[in-house]
Protein backbone atom coordinates (compact mmCIF):
# COMPACT_ATOMS: atom_id res chain seq x y z
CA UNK A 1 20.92 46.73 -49.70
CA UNK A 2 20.60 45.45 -46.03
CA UNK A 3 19.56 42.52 -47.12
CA UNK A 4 22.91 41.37 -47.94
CA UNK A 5 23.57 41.63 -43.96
CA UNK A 6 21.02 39.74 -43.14
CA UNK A 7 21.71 35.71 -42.36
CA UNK A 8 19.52 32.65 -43.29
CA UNK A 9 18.58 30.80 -40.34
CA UNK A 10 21.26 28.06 -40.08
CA UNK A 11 19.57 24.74 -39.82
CA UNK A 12 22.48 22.74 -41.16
CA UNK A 13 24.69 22.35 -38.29
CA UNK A 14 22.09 20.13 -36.93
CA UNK A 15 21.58 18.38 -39.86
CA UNK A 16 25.55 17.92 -40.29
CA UNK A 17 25.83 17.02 -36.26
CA UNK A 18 23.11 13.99 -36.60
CA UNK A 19 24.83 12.74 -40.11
CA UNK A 20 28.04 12.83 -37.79
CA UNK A 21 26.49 11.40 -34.81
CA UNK A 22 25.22 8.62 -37.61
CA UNK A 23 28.92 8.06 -39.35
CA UNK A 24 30.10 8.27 -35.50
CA UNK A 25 27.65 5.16 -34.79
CA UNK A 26 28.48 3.10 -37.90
CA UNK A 27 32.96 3.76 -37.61
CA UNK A 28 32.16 2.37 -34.19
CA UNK A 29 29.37 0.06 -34.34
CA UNK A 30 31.30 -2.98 -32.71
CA UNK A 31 32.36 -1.23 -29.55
CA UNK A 32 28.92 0.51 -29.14
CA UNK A 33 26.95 -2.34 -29.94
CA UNK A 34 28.98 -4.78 -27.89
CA UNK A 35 28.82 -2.44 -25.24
CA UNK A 36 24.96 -2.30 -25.01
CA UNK A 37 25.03 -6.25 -25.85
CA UNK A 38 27.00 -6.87 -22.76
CA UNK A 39 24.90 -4.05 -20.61
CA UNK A 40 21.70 -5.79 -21.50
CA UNK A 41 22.95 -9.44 -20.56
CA UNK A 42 24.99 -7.92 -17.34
CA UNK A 43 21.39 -6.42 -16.37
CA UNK A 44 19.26 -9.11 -17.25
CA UNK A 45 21.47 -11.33 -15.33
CA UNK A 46 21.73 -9.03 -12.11
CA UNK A 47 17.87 -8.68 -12.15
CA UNK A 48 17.66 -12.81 -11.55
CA UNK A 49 20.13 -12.00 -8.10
CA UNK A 50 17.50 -9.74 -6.99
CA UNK A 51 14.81 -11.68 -5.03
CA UNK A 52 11.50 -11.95 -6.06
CA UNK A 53 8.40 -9.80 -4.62
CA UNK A 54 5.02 -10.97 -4.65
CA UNK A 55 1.97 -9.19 -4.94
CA UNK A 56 -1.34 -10.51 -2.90
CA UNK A 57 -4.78 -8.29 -3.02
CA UNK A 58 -7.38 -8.51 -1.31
CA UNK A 59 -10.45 -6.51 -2.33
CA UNK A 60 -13.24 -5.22 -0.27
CA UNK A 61 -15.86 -2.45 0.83
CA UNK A 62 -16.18 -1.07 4.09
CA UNK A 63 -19.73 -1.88 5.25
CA UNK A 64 -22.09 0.67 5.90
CA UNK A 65 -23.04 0.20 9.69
CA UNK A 66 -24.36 3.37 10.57
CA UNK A 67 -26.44 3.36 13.33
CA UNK A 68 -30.09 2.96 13.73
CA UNK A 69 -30.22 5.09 16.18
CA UNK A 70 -28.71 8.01 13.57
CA UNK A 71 -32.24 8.23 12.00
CA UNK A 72 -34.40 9.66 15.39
CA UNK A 73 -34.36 13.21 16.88
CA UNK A 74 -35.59 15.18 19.26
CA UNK A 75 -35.17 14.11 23.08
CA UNK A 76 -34.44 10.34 21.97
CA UNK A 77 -31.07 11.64 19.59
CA UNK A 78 -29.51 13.53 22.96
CA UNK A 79 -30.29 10.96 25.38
CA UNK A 80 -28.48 8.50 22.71
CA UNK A 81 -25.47 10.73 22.71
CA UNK A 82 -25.05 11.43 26.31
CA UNK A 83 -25.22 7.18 26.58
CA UNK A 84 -22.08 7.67 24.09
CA UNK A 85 -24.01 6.04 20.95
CA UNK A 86 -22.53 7.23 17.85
CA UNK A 87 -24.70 9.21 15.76
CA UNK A 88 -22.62 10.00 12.72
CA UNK A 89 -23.96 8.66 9.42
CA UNK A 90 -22.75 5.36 7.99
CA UNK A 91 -19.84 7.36 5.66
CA UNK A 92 -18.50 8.22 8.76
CA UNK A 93 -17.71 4.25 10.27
CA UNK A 94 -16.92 3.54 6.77
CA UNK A 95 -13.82 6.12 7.20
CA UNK A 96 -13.25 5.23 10.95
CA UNK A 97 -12.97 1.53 10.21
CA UNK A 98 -10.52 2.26 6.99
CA UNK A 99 -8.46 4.45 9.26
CA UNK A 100 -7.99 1.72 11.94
CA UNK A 101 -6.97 -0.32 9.49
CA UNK A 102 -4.03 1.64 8.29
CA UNK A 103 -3.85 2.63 12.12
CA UNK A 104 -0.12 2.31 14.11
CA UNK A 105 -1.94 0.62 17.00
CA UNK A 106 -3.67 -1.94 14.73
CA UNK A 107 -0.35 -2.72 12.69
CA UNK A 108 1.68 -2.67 15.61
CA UNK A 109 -0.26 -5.49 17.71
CA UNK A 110 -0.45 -7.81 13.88
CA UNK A 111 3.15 -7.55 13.69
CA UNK A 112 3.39 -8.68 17.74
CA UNK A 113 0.78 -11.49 16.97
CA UNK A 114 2.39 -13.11 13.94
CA UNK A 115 5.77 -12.03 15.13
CA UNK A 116 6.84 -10.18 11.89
CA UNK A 117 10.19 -8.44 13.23
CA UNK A 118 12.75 -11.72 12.86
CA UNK A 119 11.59 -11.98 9.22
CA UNK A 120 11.40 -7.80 8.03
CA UNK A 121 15.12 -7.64 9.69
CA UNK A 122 15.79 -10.93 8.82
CA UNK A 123 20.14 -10.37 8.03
CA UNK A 124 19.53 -8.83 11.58
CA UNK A 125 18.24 -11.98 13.26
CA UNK A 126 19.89 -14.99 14.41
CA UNK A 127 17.63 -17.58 13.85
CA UNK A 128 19.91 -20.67 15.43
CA UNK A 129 20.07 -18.81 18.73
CA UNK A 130 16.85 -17.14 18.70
CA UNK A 131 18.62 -13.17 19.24
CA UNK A 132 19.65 -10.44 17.09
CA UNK A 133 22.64 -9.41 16.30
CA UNK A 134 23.98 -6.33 17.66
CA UNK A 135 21.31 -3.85 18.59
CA UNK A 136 17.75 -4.85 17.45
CA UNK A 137 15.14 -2.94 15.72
CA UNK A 138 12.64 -1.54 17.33
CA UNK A 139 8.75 -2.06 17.26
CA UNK A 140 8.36 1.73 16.01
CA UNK A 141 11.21 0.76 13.19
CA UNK A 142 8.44 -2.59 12.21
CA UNK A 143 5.69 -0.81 11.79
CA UNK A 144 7.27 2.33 9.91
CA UNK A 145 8.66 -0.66 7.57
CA UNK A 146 5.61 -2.83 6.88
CA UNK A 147 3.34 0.26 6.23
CA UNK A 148 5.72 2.01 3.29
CA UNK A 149 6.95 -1.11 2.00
CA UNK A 150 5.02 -4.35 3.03
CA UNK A 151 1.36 -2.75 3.12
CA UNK A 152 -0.10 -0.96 0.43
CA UNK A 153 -3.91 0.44 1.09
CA UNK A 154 -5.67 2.18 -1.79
CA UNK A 155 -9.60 3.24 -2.11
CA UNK A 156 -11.80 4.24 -5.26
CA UNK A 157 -13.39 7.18 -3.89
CA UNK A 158 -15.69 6.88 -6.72
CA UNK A 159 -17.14 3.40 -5.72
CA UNK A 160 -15.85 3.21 -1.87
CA UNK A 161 -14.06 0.23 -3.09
CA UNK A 162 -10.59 -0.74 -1.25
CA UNK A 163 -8.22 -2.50 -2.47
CA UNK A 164 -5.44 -3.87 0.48
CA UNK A 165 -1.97 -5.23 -1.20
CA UNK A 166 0.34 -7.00 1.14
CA UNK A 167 4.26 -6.85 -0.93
CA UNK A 168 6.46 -9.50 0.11
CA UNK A 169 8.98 -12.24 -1.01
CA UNK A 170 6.97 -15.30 -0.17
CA UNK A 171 4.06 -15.55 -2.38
CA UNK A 172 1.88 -17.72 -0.06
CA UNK A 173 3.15 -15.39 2.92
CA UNK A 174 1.93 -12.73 1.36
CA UNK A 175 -1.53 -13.78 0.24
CA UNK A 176 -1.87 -14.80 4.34
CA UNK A 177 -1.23 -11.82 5.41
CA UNK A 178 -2.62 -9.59 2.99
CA UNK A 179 -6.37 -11.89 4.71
CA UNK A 180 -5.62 -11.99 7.86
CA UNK A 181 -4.94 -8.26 7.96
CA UNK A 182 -8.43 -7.60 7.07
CA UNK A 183 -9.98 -10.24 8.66
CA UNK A 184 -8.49 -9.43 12.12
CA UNK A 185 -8.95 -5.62 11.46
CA UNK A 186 -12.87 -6.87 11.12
CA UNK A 187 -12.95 -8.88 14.25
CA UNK A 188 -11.28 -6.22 16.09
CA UNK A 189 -13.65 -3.40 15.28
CA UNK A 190 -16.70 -5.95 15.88
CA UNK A 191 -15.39 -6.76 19.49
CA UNK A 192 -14.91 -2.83 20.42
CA UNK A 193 -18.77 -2.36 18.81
CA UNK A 194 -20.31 -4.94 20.55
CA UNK A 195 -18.50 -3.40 24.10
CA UNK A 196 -19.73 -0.07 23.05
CA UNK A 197 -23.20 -1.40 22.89
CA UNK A 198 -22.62 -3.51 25.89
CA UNK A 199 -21.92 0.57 28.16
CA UNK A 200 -24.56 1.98 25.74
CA UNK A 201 -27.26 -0.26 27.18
CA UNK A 202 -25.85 -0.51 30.58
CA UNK A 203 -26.12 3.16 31.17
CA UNK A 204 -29.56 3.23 29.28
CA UNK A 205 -30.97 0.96 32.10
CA UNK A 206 -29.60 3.26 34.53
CA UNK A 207 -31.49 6.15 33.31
CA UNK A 208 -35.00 4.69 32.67
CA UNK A 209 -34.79 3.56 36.41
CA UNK A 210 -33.89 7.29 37.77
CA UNK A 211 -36.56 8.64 36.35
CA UNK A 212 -40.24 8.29 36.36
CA UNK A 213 -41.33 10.64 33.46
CA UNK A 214 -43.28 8.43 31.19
CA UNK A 215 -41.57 10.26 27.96
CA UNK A 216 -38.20 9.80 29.32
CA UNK A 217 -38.99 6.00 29.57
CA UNK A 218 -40.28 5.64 26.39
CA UNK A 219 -36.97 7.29 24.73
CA UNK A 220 -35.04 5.05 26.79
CA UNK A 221 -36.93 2.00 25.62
CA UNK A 222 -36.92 3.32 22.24
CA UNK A 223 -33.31 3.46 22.26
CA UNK A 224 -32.34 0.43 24.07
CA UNK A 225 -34.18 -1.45 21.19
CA UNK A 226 -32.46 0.27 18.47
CA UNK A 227 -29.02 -0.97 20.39
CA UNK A 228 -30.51 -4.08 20.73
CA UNK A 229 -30.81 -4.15 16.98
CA UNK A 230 -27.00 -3.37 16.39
CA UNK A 231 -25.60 -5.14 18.89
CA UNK A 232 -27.24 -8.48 17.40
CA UNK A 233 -26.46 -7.37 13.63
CA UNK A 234 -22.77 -6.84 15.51
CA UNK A 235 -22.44 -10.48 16.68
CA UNK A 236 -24.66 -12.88 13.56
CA UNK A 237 -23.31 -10.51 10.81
CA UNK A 238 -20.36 -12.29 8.80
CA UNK A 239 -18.68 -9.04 7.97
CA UNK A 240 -19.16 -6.30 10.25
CA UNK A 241 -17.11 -3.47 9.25
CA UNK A 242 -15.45 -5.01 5.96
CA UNK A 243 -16.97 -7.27 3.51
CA UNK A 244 -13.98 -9.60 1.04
CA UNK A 245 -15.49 -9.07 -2.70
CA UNK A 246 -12.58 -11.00 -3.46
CA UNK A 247 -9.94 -12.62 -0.76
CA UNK A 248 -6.27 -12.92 -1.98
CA UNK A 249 -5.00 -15.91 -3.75
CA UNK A 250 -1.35 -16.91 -4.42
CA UNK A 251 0.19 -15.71 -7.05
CA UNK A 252 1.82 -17.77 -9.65
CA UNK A 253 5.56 -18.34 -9.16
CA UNK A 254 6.56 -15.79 -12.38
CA UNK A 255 3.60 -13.24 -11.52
CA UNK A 256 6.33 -10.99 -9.67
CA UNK A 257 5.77 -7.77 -8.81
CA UNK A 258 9.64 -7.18 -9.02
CA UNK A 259 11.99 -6.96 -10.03
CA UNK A 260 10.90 -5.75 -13.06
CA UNK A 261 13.04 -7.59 -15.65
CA UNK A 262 12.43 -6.22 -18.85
CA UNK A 263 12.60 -2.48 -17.51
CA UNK A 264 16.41 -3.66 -16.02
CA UNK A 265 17.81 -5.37 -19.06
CA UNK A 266 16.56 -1.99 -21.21
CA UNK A 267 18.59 0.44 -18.58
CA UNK A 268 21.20 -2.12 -18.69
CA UNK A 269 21.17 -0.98 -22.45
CA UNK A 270 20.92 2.23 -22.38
CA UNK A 271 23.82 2.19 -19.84
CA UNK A 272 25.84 0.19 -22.00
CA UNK A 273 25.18 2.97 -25.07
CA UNK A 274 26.60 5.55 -22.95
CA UNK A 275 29.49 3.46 -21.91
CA UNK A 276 29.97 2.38 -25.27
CA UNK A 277 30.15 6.11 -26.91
CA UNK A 278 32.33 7.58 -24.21
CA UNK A 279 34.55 4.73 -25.18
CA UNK A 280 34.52 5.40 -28.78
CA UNK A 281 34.94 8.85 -28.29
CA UNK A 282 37.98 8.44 -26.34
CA UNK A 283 39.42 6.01 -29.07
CA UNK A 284 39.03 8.29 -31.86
CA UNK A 285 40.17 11.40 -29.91
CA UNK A 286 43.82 9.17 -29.65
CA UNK A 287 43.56 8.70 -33.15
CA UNK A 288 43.76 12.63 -33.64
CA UNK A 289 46.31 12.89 -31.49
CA UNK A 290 48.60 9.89 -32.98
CA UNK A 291 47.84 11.09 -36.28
CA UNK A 292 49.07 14.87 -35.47
């Protein structure tokens, strides 16, 4: 008898609300649809204001430069690290190098060198007087700018591969920069090795001629040849720290990385469907009202 208390579940009011949404649609498919018509062409046409980004990549892998001298022990390994001769394992300079790379100090003296400021604030710059206008950016403001949205550095920890992206709106620009980056970083990390080695050995010549203990001597020879070794791998090797698998090239004029077109004229849309129901909701709520 309790059964007659009980209640179906009630499915229909959502089957009645999407036939209404449906009959909704169709009494006012000509303001809906024109409405997404003209979001979609308003979009699409707003996307071709937006200026063009470019996308240049430059693949590489950090080389493994470990040192020789990494490999020997005993009294020969502490008399290389008291000379200051890096012992860490070739993973190590691999991270060391990538970290310079992405490094403030590094960034900061590319932007000085290719003087990047005028053109990353370039509605700031006055470019027929050679000033800014009002108060200019400064260096710290550069290099926060062209490492979140000029610079992109990503690595496969899998393979060790990096890949270095350089974003900007000059295609051939971009593709410089994006070599030059890792280029200089190379030649910058080759000069400080080749001065390391340069102390290293000075101070190793110090030592084997304040002592006269024949094992001492022999360490000390041991090692100097061993820095002898890097230092000339340091100076005839083409890549020292980084080695290009595949430089960047400039990109074809409609390879963009944005704006991304088709993603804007589909928001543009979706926009105009939401526009175009509150409208036809409005309408047909003055109906009612004209009507009662």
């Amino acid at each position: 008898m309790n059964d007659i208390s009980e209640s179906p579940p009630q499915s229909v009011p959502q089957d009645i609300s999407l036939v209404a949404m449906a009959a909704f649609i169709r009494r006012h498919i000509t303001i809906i649809g024109g409405c997404v018509l003209l979001g979609g062409i308003a979009a699409g046409a707003a996307s071709f204001l937006l200026t063009p980004r470019y996308r240049a990549e430059v693949v590489f892998s950090p080389v493994n430069s470990g040192n020789l001298s990494s490999e020997l022990g005993g009294s020969l390994g502490g008399l290389a690290a008291i000379a200051g001769i890096t012992l860490g394992g070739a993973s190590k300079r691999s991270d060391e190098a990538l970290e310079y790379l992405r490094s403030r100090q590094f960034i900061r003296g590319f932007i000085e060198r290719h003087g990047l400021m005028p053109l990353m604030y370039a509605g700031k710059w006055d470019a027929a007087h050679g000033r800014w206008r009002g108060e200019a950016p400064t260096i710290a403001q550069g290099i926060n700018r062209f490492s979140h949205k000029v610079l992109q550095i990503t690595q496969d920890h899998r393979t060790g591969i990096v890949t270095l992206a350089v974003i900007w709106r000059d295609r051939a620009v971009a593709a410089q920069w994006a070599n030059a980056l890792v280029a200089e970083a190379d030649a910058a990390l080759r000069a400080r090795a080749i001065d390391e080695f340069k102390r290293s050995l000075e101070y190793l010549k110090q030592a084997a001629g304040e002592t006269s203990l024949v094992e001492v001597q022999d360490a000390v020879a041991k090692t100097m040849e061993t820095e002898l070794k890097d230092a000339m791998l340091a100076k005839t090797r083409d890549a020292y720290a980084f080695k290009v698998l595949d430089p960047a090239v400039v990109r074809d004029p409609n390879d963009t990385d944005s704006p991304n077109r088709p993603l804007i004229v589909v928001l543009g849309c979706g926009f105009g469907l939401l526009v175009g129901l509150a409208l036809a909701a409005r309408g047909q709520r003055r109906a009612r009202a004209r009507a009662s």
